[in-house]
N, C-alpha and C. Protein backbone atom coordinates (compact mmCIF):
# COMPACT_ATOMS: atom_id res chain seq x y z
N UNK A 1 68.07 5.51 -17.58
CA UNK A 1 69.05 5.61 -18.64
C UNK A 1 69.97 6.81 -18.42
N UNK A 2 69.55 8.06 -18.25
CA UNK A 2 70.29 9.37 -17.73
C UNK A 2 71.30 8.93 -16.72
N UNK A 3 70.30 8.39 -15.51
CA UNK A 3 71.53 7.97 -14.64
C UNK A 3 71.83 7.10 -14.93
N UNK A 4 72.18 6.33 -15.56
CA UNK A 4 73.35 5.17 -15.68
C UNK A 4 74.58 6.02 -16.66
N UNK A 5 74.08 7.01 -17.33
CA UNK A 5 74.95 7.68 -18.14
C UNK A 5 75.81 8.76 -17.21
N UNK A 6 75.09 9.50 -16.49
CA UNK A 6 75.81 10.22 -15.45
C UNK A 6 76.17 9.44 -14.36
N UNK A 7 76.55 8.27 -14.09
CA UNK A 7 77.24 7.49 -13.51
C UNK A 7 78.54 7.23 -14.57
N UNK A 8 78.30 6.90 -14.98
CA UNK A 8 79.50 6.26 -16.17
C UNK A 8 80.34 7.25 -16.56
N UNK A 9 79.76 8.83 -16.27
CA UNK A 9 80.86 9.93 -16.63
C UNK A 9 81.47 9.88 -15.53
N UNK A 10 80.58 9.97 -14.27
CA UNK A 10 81.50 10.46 -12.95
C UNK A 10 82.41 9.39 -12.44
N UNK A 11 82.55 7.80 -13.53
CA UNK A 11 83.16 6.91 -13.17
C UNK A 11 84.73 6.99 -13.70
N UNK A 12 84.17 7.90 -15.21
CA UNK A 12 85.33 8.62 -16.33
C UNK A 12 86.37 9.44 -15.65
N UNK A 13 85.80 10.34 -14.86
CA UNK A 13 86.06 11.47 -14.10
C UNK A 13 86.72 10.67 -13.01
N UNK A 14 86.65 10.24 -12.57
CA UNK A 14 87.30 9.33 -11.06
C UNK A 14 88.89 8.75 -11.90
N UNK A 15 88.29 7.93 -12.80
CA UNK A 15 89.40 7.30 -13.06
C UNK A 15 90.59 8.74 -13.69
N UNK A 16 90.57 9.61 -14.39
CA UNK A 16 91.25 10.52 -14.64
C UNK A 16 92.04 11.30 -13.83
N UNK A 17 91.31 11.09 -12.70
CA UNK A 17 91.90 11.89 -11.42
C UNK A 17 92.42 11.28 -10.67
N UNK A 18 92.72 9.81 -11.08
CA UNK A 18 93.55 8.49 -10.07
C UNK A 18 94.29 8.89 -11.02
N UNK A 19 94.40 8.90 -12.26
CA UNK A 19 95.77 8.64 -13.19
C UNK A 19 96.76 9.75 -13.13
N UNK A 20 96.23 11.16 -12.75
CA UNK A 20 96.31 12.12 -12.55
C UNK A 20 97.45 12.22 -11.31
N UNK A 21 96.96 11.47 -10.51
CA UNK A 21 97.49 11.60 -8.68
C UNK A 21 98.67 10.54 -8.76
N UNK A 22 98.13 9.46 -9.96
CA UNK A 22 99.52 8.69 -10.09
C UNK A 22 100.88 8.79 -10.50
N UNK A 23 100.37 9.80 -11.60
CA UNK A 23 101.93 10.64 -12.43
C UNK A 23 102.02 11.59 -11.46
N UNK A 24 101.40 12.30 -10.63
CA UNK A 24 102.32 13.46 -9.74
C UNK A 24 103.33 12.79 -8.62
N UNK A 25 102.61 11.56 -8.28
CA UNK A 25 103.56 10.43 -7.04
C UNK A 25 104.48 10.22 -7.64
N UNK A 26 104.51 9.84 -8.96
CA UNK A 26 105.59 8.93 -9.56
C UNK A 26 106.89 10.33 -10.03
N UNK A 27 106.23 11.04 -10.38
CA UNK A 27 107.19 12.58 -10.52
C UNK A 27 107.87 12.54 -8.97
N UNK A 28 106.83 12.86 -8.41
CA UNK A 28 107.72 13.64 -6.76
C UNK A 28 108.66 12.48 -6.56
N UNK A 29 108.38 11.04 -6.50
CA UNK A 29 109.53 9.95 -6.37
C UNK A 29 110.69 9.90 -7.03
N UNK A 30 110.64 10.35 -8.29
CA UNK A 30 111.89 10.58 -9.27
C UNK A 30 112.55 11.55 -8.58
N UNK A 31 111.64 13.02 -8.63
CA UNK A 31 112.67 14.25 -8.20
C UNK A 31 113.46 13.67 -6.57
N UNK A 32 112.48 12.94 -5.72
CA UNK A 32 113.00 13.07 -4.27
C UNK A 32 114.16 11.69 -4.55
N UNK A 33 114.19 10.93 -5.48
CA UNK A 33 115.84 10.07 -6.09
C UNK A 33 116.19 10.97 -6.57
N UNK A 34 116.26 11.88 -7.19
CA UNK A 34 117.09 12.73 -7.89
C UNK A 34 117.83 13.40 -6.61
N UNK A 35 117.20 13.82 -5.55
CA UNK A 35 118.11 14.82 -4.98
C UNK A 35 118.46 14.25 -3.82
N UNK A 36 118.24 12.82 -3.64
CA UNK A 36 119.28 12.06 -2.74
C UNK A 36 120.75 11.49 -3.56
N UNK A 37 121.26 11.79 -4.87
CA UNK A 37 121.56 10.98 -4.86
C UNK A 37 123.27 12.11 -4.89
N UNK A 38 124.21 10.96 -4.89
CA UNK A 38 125.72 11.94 -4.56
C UNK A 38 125.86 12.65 -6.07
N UNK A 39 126.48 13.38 -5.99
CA UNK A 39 127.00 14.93 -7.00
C UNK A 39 127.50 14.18 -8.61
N UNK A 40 128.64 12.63 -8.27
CA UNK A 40 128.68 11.88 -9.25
C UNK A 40 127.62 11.14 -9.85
N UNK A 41 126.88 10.09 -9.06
CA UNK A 41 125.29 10.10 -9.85
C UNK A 41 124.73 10.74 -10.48
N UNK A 42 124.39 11.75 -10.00
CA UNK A 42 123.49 12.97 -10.75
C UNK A 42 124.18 13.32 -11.90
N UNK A 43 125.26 13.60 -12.00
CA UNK A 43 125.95 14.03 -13.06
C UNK A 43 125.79 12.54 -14.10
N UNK A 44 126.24 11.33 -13.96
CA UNK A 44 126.19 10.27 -14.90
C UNK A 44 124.62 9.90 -15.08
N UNK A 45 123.86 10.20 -14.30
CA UNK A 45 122.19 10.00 -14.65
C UNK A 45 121.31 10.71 -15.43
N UNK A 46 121.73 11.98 -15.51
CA UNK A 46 121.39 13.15 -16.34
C UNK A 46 119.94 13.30 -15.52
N UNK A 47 119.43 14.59 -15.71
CA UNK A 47 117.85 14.96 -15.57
C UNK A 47 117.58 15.23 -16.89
N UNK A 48 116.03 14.76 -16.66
CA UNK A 48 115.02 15.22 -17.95
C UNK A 48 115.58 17.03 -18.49
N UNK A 49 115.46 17.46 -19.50
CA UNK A 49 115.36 18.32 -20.33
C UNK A 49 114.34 19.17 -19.47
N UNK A 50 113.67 20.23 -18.48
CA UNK A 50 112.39 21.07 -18.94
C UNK A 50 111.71 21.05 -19.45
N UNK A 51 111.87 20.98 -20.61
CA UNK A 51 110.76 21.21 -22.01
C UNK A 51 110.25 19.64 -21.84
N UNK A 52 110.88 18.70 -21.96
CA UNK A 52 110.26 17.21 -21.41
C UNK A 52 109.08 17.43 -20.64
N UNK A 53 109.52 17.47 -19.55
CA UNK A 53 109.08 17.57 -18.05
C UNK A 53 107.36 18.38 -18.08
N UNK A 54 107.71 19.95 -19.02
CA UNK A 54 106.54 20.27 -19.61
C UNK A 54 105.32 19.94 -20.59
N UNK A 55 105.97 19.01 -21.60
CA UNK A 55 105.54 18.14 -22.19
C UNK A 55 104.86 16.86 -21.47
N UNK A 56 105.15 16.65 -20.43
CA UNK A 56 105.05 15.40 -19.68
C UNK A 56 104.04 15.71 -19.25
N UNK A 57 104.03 16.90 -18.11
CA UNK A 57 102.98 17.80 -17.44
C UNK A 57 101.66 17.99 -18.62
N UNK A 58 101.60 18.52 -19.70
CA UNK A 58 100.65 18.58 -20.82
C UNK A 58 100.02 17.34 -20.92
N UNK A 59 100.60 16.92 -21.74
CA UNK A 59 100.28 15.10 -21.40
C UNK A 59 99.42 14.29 -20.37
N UNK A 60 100.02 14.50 -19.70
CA UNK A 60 99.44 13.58 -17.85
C UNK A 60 98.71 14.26 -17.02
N UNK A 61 98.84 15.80 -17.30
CA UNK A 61 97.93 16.39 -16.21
C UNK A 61 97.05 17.26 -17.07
N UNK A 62 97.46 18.39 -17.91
CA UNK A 62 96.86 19.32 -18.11
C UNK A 62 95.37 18.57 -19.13
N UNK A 63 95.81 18.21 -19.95
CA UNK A 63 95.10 17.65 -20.98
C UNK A 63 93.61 16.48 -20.00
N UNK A 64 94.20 15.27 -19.62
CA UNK A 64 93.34 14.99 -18.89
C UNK A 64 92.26 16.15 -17.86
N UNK A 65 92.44 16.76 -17.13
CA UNK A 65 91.80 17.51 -16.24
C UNK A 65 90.76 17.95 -17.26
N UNK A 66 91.66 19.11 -18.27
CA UNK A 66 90.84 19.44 -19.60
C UNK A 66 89.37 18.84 -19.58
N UNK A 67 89.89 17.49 -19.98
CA UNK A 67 88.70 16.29 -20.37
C UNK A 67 87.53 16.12 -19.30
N UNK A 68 88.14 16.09 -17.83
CA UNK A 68 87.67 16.04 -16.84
C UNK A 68 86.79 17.15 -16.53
N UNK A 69 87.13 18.78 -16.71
CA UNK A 69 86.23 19.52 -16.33
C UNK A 69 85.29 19.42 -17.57
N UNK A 70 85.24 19.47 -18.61
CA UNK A 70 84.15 18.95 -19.78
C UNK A 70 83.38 18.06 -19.48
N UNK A 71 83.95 16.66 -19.06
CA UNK A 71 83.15 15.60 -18.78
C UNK A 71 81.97 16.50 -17.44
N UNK A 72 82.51 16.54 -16.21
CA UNK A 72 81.53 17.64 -15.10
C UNK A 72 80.61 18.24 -15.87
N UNK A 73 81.01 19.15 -16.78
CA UNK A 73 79.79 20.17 -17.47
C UNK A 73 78.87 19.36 -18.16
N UNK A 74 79.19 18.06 -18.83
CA UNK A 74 78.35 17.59 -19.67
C UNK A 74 77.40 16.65 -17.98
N UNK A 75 78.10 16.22 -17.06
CA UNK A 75 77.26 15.69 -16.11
C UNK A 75 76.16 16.65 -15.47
N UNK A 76 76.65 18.24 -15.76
CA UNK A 76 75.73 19.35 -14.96
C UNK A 76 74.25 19.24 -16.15
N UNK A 77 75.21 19.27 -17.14
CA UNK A 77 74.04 19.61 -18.27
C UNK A 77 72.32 18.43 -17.69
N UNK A 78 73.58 17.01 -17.92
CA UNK A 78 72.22 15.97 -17.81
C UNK A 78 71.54 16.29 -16.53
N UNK A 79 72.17 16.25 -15.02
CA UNK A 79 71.42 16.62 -14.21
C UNK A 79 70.39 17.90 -14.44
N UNK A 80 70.82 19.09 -15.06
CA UNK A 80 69.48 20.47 -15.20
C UNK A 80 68.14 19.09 -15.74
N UNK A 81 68.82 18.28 -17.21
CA UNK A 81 67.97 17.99 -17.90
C UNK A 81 67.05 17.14 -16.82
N UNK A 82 67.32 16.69 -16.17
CA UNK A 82 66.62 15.71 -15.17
C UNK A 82 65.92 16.47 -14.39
N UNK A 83 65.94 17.48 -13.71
CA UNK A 83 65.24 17.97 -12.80
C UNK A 83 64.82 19.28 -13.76
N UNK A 84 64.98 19.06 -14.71
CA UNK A 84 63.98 20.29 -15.32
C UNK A 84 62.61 19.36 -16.40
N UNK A 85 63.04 17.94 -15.95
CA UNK A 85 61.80 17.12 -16.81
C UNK A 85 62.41 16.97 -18.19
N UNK A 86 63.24 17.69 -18.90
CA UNK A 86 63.57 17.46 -20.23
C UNK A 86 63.57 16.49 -21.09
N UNK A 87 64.16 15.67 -20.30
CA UNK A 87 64.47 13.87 -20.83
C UNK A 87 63.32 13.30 -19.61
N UNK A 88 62.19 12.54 -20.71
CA UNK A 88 61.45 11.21 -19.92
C UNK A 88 62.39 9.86 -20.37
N UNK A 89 62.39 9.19 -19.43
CA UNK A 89 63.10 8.00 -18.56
C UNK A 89 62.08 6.73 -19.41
N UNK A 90 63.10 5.77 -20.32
CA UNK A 90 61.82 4.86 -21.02
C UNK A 90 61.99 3.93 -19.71
């Protein structure tokens, strides 16, 4: 039961860190269209605001990870509990 539970976090944890790697690709692809494109484009396309961009960053990266290093600690916790006998296994 433990391990199926500390599986299921480190499955939590995986997926957070794909979603994670997906918004930084999808960022660097915007910025690297952004700075191909001619002087008139850019100007009629506008860029995000900063404060967006930071907001975005909060959002998609910071916050998840957050979750992610919590989720780890709560997986360290169950592993001590396992090899310190704490939790018997029905």
């Amino acid at each position: 039961m433990l391990d199926a539970l500390i599986q299921k976090r480190l499955e939590e944890v995986a997926e957070i860190e794909q979603m994670v790697q997906r918004y930084e690709r999808r960022v660097q692809k915007e910025e690297q269209a952004y700075r191909t494109m001619s002087a008139l484009r850019k100007f009629l396309s506008g860029k995000k605001p900063d404060h967006h961009a930071a907001v975005e960053y909060i959002h998609y990266v910071k916050k998840p990870l957050e979750k992610a290093r919590k989720l780890r600690e709560e997986i360290a916790r169950y592993e001590s509990m396992k090899q310190n006998g704490e939790y018997i296994e029905e």
